[in-house]
N, C-alpha and C. Protein backbone atom coordinates (compact mmCIF):
# COMPACT_ATOMS: atom_id res chain seq x y z
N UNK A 1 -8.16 25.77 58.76
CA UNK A 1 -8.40 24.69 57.82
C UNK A 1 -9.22 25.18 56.64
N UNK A 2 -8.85 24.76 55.37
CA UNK A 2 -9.54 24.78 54.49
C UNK A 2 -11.53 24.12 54.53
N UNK A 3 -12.09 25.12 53.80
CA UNK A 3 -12.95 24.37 53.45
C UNK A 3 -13.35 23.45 52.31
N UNK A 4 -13.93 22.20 52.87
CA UNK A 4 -14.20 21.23 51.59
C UNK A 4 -15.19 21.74 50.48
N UNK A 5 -15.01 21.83 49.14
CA UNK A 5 -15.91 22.06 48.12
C UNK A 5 -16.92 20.96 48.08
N UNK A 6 -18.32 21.01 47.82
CA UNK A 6 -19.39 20.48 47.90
C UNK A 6 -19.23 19.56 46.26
N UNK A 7 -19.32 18.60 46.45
CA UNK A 7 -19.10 17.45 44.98
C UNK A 7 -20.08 17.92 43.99
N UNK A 8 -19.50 18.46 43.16
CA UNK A 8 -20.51 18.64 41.66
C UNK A 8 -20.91 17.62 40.71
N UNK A 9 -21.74 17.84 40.86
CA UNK A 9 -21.94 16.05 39.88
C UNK A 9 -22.59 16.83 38.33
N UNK A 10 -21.83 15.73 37.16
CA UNK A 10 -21.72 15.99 35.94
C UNK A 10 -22.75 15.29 35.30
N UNK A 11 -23.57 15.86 34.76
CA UNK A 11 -24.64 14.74 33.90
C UNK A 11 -24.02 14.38 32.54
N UNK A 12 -24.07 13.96 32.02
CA UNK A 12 -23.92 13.40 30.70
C UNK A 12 -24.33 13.42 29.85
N UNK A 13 -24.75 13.84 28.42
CA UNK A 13 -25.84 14.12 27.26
C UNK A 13 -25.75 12.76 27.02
N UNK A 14 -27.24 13.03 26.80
CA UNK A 14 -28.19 11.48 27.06
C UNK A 14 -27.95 11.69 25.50
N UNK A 15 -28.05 12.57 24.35
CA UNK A 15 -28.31 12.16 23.07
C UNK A 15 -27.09 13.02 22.31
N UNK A 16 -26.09 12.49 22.30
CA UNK A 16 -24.79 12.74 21.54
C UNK A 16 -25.27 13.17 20.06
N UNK A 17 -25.00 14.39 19.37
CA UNK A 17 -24.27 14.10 17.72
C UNK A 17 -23.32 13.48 17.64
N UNK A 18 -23.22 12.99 16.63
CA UNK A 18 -22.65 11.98 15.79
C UNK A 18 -22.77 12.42 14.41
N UNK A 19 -21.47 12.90 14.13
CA UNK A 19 -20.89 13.08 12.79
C UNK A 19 -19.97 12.46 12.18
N UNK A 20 -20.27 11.51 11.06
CA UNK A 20 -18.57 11.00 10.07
C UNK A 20 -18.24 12.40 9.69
N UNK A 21 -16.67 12.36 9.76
CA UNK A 21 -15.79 13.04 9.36
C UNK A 21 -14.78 12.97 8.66
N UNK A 22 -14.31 11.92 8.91
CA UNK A 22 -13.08 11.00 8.00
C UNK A 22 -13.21 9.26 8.29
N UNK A 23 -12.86 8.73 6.90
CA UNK A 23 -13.47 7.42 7.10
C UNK A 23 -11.96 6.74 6.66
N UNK A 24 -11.29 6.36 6.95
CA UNK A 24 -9.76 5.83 6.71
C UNK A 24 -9.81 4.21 6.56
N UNK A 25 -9.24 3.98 4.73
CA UNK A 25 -9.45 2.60 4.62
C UNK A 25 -8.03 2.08 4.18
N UNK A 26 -7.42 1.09 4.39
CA UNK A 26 -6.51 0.35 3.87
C UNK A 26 -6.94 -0.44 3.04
N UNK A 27 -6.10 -1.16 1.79
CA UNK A 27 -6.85 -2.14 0.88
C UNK A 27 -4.97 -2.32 -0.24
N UNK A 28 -5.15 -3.44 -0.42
CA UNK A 28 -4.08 -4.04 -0.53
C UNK A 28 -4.40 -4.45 -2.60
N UNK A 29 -4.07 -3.87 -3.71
CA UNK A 29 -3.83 -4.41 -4.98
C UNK A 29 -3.06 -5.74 -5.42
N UNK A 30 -2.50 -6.25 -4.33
CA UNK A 30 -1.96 -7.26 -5.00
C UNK A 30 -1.05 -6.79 -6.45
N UNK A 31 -0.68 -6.78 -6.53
CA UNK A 31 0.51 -5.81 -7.46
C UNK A 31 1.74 -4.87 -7.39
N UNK A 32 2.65 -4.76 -7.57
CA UNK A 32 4.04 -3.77 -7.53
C UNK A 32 3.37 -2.33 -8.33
N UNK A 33 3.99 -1.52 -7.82
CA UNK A 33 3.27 -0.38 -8.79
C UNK A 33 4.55 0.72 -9.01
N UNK A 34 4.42 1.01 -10.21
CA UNK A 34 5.57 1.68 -10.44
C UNK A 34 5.60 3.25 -9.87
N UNK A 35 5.83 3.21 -8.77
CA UNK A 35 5.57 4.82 -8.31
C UNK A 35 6.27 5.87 -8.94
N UNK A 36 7.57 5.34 -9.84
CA UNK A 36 8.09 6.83 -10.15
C UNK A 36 7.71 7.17 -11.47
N UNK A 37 7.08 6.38 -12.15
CA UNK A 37 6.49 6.89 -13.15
C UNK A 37 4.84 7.00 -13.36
N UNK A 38 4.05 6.54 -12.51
CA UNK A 38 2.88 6.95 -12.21
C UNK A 38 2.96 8.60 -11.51
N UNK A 39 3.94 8.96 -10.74
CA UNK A 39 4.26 10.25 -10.67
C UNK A 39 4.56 11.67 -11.97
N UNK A 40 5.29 10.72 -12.48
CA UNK A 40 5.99 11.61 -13.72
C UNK A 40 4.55 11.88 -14.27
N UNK A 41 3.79 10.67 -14.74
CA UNK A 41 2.55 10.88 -15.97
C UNK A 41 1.63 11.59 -14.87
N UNK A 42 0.89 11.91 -14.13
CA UNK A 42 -0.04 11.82 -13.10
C UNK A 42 -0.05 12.97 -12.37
N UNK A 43 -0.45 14.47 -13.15
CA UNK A 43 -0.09 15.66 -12.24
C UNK A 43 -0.28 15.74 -10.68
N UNK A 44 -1.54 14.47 -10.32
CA UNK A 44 -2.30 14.53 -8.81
C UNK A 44 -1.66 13.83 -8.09
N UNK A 45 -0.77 12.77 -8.32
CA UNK A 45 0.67 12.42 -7.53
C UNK A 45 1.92 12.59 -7.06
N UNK A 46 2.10 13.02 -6.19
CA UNK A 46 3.38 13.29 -5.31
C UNK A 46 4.24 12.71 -4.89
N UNK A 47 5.57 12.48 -5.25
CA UNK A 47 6.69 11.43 -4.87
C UNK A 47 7.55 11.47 -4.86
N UNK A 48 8.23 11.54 -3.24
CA UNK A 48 9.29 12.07 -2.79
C UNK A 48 9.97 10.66 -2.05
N UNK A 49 10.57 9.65 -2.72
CA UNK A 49 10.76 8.46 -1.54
C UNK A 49 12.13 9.33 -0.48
N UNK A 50 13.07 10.13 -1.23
CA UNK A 50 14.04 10.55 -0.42
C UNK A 50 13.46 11.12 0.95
N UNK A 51 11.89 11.41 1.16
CA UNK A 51 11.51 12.04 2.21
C UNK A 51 9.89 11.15 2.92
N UNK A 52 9.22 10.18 1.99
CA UNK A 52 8.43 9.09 2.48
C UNK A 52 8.43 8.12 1.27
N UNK A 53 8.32 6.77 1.63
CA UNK A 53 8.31 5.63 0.76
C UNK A 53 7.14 5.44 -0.05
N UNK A 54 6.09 6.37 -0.02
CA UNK A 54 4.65 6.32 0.01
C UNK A 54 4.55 7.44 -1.06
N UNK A 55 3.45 7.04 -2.47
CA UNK A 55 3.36 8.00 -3.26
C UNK A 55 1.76 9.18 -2.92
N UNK A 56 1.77 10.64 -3.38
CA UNK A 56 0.56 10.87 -2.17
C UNK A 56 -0.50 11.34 -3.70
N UNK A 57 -1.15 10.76 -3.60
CA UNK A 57 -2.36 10.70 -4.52
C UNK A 57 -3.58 11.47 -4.16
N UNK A 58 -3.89 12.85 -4.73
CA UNK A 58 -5.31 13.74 -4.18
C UNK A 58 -5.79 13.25 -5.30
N UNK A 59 -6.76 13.04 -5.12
CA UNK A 59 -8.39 13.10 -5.79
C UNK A 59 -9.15 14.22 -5.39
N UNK A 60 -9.42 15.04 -6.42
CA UNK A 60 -10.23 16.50 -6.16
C UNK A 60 -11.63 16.29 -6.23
N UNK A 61 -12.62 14.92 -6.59
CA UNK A 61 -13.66 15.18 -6.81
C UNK A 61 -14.58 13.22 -6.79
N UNK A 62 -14.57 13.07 -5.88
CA UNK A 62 -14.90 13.40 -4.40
C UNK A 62 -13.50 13.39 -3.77
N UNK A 63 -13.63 14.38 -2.82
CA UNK A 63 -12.05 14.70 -2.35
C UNK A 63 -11.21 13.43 -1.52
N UNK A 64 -10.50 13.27 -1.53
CA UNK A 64 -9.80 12.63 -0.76
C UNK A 64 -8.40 11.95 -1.19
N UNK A 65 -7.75 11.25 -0.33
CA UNK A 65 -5.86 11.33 -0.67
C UNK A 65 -5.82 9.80 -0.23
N UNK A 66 -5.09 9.46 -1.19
CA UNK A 66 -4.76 8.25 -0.85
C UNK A 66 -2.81 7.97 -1.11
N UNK A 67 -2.64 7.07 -0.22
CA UNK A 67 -1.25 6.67 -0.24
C UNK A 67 -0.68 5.69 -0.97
N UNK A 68 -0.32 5.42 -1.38
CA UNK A 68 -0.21 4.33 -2.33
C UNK A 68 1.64 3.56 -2.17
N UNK A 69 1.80 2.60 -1.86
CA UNK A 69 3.00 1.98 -1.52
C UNK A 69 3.71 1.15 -2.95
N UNK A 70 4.80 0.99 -3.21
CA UNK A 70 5.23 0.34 -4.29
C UNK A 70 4.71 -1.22 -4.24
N UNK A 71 4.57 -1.44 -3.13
CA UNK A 71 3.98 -3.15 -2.99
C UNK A 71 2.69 -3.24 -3.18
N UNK A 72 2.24 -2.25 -3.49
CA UNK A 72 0.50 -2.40 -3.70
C UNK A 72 -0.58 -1.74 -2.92
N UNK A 73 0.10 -1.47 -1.56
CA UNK A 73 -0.58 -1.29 -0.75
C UNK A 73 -1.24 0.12 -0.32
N UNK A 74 -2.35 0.66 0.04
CA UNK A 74 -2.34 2.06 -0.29
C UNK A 74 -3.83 2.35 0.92
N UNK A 75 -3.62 3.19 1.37
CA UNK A 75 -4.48 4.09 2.73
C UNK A 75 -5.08 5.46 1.52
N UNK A 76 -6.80 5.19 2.20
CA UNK A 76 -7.47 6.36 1.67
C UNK A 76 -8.02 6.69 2.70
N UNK A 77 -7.68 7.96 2.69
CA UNK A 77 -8.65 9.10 3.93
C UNK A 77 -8.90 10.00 3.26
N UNK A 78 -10.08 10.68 4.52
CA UNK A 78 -10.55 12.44 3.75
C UNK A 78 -11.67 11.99 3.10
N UNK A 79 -12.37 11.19 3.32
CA UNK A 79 -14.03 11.19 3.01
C UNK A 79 -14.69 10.96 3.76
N UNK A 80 -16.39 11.30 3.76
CA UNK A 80 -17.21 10.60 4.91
C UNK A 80 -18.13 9.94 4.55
N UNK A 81 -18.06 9.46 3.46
CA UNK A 81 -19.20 8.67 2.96
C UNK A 81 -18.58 6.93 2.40
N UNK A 82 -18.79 6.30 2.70
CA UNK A 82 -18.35 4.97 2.27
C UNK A 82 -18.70 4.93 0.72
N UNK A 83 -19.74 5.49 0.03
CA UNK A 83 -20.01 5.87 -0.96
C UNK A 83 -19.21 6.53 -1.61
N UNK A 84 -18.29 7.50 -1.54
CA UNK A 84 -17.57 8.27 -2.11
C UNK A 84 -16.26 7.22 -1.98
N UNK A 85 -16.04 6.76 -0.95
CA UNK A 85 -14.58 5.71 -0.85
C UNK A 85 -14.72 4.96 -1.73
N UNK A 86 -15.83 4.03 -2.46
CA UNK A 86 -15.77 3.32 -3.24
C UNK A 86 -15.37 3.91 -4.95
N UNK A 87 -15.95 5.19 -4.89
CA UNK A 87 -16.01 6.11 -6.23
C UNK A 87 -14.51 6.08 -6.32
N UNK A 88 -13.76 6.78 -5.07
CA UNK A 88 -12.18 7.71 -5.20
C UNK A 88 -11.59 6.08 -5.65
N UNK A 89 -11.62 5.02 -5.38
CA UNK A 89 -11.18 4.01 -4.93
C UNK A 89 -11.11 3.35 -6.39
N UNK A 90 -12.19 3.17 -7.06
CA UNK A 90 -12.53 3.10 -8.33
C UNK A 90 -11.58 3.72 -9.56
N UNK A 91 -11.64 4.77 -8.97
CA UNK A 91 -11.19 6.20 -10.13
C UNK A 91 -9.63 5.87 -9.92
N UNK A 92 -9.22 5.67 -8.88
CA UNK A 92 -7.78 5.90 -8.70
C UNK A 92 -7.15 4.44 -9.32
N UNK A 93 -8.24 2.95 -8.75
CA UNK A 93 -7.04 2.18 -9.49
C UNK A 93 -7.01 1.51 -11.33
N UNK A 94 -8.25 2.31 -11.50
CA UNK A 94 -8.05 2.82 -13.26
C UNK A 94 -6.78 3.42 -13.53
N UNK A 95 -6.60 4.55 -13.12
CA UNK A 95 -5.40 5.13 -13.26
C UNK A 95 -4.36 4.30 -12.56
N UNK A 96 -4.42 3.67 -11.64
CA UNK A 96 -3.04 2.85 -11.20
C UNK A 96 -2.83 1.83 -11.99
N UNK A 97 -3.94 1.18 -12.40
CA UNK A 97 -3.54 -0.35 -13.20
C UNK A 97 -2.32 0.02 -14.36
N UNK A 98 -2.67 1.21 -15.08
CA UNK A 98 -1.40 1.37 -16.00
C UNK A 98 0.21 1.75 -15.51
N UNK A 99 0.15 1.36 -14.15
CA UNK A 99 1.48 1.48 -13.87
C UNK A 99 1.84 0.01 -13.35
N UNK A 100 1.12 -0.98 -13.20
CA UNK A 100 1.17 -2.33 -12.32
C UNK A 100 2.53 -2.59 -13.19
N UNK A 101 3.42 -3.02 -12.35
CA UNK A 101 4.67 -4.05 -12.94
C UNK A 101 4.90 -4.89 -12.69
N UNK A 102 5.06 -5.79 -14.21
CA UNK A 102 4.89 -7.22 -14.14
C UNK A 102 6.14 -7.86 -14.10
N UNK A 103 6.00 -9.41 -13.13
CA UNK A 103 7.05 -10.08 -12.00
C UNK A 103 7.66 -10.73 -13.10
């Protein structure tokens, strides 16, 4: 017969790090946005609908990418500061408002 192994018991770190790393926000413009020509003008936009429906927007400074949907709708990740989300967030729909198309 085998012998039984003696139960190891696991403690747990009583005081975890805790690091933000990526802070991922959705947020909705209320607006149509013209993705294929906010692409054309907009070297930092990427837009491929033949391969995603979603235009891909880097921001180099504070970094982070946001998605941006023809219905308005648009996902920012790639920051860790809620502070900086508001900046990229800012910066980007300056530059988006001149593509809004009107109903």
């Amino acid at each position: 017969m085998a012998k039984k192994n003696p139960k190891i018991s696991v403690v747990p770190k009583i005081n975890p790090q805790i690091k933000i790393q990526n802070i991922v926000v959705s947020a909705d413009l209320h607006a149509n946005i013209d993705l294929f020509s906010l692409s054309k003008n907009v070297k930092e936009v990427d837009y491929e609908p033949e391969q995603f429906p979603g235009a891909i927007f880097r921001i180099k400074e504070p970094k982070a990418v946001i998605i941006l949907f023809k219905n308005g709708k648009l996902i920012c990740t790639g920051s860790n500061t809620t502070k900086n989300i508001k900046e990229v967030l800012e910066r980007a729909t300056k530059v988006i408002a001149r593509y809004v198309i009107s109903a």
